[in-house]
Structures are given as structure tokens and as C-alpha cells.
N, C-alpha and C. Protein backbone atom coordinates (compact mmCIF):
# COMPACT_ATOMS: atom_id res chain seq x y z
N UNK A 1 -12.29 -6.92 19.92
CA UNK A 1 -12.34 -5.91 18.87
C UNK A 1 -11.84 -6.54 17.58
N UNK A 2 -12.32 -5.94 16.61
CA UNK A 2 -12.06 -6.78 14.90
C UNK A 2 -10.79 -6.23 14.67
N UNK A 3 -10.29 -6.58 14.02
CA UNK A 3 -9.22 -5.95 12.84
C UNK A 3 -9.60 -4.78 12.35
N UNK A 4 -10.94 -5.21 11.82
CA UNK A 4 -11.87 -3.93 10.94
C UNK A 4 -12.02 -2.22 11.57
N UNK A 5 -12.15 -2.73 12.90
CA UNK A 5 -12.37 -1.81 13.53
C UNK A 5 -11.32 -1.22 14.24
N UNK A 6 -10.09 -1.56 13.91
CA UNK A 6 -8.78 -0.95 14.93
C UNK A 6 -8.07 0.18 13.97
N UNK A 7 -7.93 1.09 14.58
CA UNK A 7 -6.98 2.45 13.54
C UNK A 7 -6.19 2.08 13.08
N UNK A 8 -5.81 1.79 11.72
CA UNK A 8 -5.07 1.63 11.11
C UNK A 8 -3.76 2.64 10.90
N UNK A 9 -2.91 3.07 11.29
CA UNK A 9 -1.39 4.17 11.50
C UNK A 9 -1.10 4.51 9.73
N UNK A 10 -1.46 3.58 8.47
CA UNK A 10 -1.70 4.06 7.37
C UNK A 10 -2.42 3.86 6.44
N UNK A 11 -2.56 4.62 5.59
CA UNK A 11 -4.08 4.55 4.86
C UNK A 11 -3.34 3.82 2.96
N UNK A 12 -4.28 3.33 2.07
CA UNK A 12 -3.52 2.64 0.99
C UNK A 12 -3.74 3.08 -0.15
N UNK A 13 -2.69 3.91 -0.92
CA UNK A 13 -2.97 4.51 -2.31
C UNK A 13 -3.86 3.46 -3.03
N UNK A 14 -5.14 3.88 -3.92
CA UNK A 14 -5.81 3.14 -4.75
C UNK A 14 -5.45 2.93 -5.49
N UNK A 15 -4.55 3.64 -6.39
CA UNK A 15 -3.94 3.53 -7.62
C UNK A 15 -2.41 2.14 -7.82
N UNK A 16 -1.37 2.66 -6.78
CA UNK A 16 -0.34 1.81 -6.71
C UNK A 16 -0.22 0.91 -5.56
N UNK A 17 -1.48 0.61 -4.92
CA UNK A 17 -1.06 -0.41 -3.30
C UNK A 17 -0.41 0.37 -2.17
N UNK A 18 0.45 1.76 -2.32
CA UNK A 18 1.37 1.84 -1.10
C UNK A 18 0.70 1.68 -0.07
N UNK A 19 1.55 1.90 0.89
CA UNK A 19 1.05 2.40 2.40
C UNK A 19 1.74 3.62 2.38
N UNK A 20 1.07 4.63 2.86
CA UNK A 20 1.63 6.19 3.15
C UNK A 20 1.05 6.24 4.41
N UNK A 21 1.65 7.27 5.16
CA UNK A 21 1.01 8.05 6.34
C UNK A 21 -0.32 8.42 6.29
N UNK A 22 -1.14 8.61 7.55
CA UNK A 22 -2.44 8.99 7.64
C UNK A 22 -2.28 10.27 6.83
N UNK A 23 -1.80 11.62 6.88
CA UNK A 23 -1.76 12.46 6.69
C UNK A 23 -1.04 13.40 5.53
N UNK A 24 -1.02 12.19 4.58
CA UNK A 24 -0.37 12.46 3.41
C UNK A 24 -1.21 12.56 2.38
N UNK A 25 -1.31 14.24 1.21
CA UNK A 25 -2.26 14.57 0.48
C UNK A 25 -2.67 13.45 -0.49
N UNK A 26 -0.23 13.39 -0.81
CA UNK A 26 -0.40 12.97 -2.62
C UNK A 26 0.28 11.74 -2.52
N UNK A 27 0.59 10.64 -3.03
CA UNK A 27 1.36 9.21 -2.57
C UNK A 27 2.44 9.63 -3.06
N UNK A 28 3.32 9.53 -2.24
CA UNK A 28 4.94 9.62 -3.17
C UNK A 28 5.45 8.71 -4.56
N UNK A 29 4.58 7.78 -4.12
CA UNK A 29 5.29 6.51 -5.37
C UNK A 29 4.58 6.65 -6.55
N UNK A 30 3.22 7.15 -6.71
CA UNK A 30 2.39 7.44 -8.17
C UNK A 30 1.98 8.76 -8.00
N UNK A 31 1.92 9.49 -7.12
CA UNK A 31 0.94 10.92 -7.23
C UNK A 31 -0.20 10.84 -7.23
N UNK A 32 -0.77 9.73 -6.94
CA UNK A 32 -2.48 9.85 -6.86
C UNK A 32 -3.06 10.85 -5.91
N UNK A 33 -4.15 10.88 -5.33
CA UNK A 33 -4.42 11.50 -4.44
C UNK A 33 -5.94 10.90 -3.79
N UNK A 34 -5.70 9.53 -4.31
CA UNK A 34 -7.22 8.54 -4.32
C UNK A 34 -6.27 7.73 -3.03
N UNK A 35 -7.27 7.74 -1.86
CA UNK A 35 -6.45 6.55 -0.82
C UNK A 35 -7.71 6.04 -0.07
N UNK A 36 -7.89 5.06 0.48
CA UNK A 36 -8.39 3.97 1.29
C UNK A 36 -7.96 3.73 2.55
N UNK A 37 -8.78 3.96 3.36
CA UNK A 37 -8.42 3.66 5.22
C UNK A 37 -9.15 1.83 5.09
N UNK A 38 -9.07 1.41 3.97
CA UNK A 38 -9.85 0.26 4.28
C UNK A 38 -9.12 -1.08 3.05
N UNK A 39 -7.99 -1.72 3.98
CA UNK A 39 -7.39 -2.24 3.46
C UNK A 39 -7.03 -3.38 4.28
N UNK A 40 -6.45 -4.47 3.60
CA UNK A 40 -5.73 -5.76 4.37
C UNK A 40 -4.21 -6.91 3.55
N UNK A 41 -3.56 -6.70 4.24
CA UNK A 41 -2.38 -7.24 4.51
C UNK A 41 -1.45 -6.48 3.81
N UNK A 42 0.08 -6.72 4.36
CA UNK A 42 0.76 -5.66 4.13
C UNK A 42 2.26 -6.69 3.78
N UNK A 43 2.27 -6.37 2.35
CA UNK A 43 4.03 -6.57 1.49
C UNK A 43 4.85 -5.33 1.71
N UNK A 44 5.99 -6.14 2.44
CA UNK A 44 7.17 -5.26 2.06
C UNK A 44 8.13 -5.89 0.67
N UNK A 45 8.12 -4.78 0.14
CA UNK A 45 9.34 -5.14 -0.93
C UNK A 45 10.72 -4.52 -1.29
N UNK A 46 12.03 -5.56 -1.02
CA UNK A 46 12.96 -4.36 -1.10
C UNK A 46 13.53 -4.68 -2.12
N UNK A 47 13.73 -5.42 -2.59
CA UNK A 47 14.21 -5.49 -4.41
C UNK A 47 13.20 -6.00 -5.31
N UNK A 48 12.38 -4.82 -6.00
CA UNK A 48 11.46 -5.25 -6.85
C UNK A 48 11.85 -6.14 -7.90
N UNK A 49 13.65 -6.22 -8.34
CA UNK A 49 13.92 -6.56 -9.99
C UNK A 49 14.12 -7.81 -9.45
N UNK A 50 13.73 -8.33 -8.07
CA UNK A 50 14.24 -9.87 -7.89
C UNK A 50 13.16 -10.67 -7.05
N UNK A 51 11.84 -9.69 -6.73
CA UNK A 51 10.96 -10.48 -6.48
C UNK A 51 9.90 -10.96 -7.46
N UNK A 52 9.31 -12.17 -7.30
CA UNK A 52 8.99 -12.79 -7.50
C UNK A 52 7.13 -12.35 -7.20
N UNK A 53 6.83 -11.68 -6.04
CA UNK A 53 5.32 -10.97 -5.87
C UNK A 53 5.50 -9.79 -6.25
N UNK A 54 6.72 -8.99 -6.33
CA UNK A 54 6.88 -7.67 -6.95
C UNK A 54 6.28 -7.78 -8.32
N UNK A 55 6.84 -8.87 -8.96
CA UNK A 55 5.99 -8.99 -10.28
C UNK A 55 5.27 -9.55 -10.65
N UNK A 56 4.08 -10.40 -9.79
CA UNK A 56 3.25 -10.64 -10.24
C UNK A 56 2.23 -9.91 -9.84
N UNK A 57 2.42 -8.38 -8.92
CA UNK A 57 1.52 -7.79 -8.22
C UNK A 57 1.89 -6.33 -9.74
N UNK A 58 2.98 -6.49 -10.01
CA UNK A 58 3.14 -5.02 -11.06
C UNK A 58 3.63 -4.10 -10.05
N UNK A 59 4.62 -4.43 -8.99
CA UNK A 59 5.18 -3.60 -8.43
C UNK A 59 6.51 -3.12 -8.51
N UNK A 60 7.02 -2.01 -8.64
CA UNK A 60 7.99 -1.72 -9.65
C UNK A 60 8.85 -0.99 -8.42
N UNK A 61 8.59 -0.73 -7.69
CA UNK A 61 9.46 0.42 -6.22
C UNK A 61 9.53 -0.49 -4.82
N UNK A 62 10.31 -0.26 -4.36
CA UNK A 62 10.97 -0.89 -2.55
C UNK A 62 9.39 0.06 -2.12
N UNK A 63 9.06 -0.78 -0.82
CA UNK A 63 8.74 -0.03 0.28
C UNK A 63 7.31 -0.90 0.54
N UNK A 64 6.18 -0.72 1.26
CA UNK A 64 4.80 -0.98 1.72
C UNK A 64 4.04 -1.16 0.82
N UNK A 65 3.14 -2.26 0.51
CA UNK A 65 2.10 -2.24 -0.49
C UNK A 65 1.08 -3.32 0.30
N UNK A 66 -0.05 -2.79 -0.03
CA UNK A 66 -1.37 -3.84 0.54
C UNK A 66 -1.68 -4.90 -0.66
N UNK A 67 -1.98 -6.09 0.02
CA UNK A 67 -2.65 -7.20 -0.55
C UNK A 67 -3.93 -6.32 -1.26
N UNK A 68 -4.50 -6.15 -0.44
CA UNK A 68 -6.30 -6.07 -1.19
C UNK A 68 -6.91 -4.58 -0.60
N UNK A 69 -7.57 -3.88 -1.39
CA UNK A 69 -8.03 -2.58 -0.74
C UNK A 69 -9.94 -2.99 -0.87
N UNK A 70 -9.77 -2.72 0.15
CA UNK A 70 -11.57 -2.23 0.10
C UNK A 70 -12.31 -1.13 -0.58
């Protein structure tokens, strides 16, 4: 079986990268309400003011963010 094809447990705000729950309307971290079940690889970040991909991705909050959305 692919990657592609395995359930993914969360889906990826379009707007800010997160990862949220399947079943979440609005993203907690921007309020969008635009999300993607079709995404790949997964940053954790827990001090944005000291990473180094936090800022070159424009990520400004701790928590789940995807590499690349489909």
C-alpha cells in the first residue's frame, strides 16, 4: 500500500501548514477553514523565535506543520 493511499489521522490547513484533527471546522492557529487531506511530511516546532526552519518556512507558533500540501 502507498503512503498516498493510507488515512492520514490529520488533515493540513492551506493557509498556515498546521496539522489539525480530521474533524476540525476552523484551524486554531489562523482561522482558515481551507484544509487538505493531501499532504507530505510533518515539522514539529517548539520554539519558533529559535528555529532556524521556523523561519525560513514563516512559521511563527509551536506545534505541527506540513512540508508540502497537495
Amino acid at each position: 500500500m502507498s503512503a498516498k493511499s493510507k488515512s492520514k489521522p490529520f488533515k493540513a490547513c492551506r493557509s498556515c501548514k498546521s496539522l489539525v484533527d480530521k474533524d476540525a471546522q476552523v484551524c486554531p492557529v489562523c482561522g482558515s477553514k481551507e484544509f487538505s487531506d493531501e499532504w507530505d511530511g510533518v515539522i514539529i516546532i517548539l520554539n519558533p523565535d529559535s528555529s532556524e526552519i521556523a523561519k525560513a518556512m514563516d512559521i511563527k507558533n509551536r506545534g505541527r506543520f506540513v512540508v508540502k500540501i497537495e
